[in-house]
Protein backbone atom coordinates (compact mmCIF):
# COMPACT_ATOMS: atom_id res chain seq x y z
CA UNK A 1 -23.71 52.15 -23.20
CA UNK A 2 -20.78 51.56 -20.91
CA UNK A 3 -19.10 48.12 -20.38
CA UNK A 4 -19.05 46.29 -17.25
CA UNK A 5 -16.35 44.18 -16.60
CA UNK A 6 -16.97 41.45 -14.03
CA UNK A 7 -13.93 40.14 -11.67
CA UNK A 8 -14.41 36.02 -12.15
CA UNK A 9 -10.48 35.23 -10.18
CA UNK A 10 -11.83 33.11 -6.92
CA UNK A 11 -11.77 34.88 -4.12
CA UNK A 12 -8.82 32.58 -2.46
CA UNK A 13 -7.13 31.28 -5.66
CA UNK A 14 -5.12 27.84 -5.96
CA UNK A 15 -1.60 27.67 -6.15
CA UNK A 16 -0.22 26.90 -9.77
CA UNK A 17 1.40 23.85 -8.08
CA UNK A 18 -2.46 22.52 -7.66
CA UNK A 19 -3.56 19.40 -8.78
CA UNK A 20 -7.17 18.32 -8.51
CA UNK A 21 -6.64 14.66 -9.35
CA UNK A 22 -4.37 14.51 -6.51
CA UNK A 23 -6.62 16.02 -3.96
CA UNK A 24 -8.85 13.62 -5.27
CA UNK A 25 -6.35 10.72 -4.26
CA UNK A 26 -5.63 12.13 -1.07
CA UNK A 27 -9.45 12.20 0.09
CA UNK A 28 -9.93 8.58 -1.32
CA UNK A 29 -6.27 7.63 0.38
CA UNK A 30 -7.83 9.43 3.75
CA UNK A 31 -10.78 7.48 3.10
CA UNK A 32 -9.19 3.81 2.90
CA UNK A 33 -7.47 4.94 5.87
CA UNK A 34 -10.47 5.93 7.97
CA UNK A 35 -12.08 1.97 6.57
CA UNK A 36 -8.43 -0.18 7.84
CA UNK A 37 -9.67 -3.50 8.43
CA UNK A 38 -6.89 -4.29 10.76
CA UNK A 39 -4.66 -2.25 12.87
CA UNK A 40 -0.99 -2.05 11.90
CA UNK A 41 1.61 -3.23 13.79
CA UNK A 42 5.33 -1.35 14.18
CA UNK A 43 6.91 -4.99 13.53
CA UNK A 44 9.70 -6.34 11.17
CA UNK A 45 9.33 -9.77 9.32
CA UNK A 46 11.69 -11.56 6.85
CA UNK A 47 9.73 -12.93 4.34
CA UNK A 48 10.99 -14.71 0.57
CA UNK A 49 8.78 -12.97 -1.98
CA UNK A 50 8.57 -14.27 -5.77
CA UNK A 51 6.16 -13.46 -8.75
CA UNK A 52 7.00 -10.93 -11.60
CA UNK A 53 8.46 -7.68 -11.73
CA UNK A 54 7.46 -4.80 -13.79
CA UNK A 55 9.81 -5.91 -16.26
CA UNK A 56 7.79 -9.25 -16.59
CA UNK A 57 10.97 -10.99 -15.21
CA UNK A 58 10.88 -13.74 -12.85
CA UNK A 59 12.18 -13.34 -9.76
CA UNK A 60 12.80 -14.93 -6.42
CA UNK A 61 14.37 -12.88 -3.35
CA UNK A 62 14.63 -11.76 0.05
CA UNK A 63 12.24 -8.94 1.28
CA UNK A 64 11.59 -6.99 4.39
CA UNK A 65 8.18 -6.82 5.91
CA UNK A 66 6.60 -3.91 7.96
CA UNK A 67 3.82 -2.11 9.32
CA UNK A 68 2.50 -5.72 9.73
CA UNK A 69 -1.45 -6.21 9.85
CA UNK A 70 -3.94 -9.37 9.59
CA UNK A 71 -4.29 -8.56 6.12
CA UNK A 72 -1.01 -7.69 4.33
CA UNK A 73 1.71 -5.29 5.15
CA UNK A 74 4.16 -3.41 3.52
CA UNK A 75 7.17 -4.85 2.41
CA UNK A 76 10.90 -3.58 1.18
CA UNK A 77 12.31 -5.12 -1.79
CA UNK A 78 14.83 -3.70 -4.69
CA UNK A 79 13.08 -4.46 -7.40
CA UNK A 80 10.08 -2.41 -9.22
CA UNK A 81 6.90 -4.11 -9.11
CA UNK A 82 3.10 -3.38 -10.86
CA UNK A 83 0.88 -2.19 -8.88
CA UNK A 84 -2.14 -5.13 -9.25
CA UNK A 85 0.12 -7.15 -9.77
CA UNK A 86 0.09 -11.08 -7.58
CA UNK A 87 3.44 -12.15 -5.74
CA UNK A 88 3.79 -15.04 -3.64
CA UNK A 89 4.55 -14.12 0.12
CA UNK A 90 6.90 -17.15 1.87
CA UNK A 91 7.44 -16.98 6.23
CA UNK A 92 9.75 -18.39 7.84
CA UNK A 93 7.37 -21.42 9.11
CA UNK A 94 7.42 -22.37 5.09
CA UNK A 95 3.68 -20.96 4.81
CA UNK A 96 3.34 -19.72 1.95
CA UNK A 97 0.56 -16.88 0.32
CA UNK A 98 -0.77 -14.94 -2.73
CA UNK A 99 -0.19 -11.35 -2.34
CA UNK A 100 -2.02 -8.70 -4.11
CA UNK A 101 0.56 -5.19 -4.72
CA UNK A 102 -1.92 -2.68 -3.83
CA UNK A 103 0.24 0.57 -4.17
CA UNK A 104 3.57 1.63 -4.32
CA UNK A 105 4.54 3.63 -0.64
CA UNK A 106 7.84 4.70 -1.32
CA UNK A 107 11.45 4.30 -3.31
CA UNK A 108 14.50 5.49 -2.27
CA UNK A 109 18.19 4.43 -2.90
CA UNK A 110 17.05 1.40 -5.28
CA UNK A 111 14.66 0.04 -2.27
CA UNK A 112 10.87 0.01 -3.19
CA UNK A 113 8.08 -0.23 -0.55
CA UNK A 114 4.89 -1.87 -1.79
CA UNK A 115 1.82 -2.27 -0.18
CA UNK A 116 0.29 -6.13 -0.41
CA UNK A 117 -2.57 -7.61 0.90
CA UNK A 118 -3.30 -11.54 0.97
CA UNK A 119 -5.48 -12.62 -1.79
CA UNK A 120 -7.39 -15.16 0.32
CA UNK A 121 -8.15 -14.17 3.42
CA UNK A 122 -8.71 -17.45 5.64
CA UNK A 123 -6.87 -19.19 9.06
CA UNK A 124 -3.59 -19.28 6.98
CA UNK A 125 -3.77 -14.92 6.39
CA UNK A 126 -4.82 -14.38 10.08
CA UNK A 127 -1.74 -16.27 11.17
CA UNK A 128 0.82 -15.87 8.84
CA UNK A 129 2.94 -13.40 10.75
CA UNK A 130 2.83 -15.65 14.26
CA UNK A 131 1.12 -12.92 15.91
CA UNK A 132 -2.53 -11.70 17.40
CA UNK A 133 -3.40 -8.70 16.33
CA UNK A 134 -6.07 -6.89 18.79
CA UNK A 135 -9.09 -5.63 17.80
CA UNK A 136 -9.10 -2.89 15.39
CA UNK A 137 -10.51 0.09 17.46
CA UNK A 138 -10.11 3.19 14.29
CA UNK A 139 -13.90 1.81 13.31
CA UNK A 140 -15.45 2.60 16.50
């Protein structure tokens, strides 16, 4: 009897560098994308931001606010924070908001970017920036 040998190598095989728990991320990160409850907006905001940092140390600072939205934004601090994690979001009216960090967007040169949304989402969220946001049209 001879032996077969059968080929099993896909026919359009993955690079080593492939990672199926990322592409997994990517489609749910596509995904939350596709769902945005509010549109961003290309706007700056000073804000004071306080809670704990992944260290578990107390802190109160300064932080830069962007991609602004009705629900959150993203905002610029240098410290390292935990994703989960609840800060406390002050404006410059003295209005003041608990912050959920939803994911970390970027670091570079000792500056994180964190995504937050507000915790509560009442009048106090949907005007916290001093803006009207239109209507979100990526659900149509």
């Amino acid at each position: 009897m001879s032996q077969i040998r059968m080929n099993l190598k896909p026919a359009h095989p993955r690079p080593k560098s492939y990672r199926p728990d990322l592409a997994v991320n990517a489609s749910a990160i596509r995904s939350q994308i596709a769902k945005r409850r509010s549109n961003r907006m290309a706007l700056h905001a000073s804000v004071g931001l306080s809670g704990e940092d992944k260290k578990k140390c107390s802190f109160t600072m300064p932080a830069k606010a962007t991609k602004l939205n009705k629900h959150g934004a993203a905002v610029q601090l240098s410290r390292e924070l935990l994703v989960g994690s609840v800060v406390s979001v002050n404006n410059k009216q003295g209005t003041q908001l608990s912050a959920r960090v939803v994911a970390q967007l970027a670091a570079l040169g000792g500056v994180s970017t964190y995504a937050i949304e507000f915790v509560e989402q009442d009048e106090r969220a949907e005007t916290f920036w001093g803006i009207t946001f239109p209507p979100n049209t990526s659900n149509s």
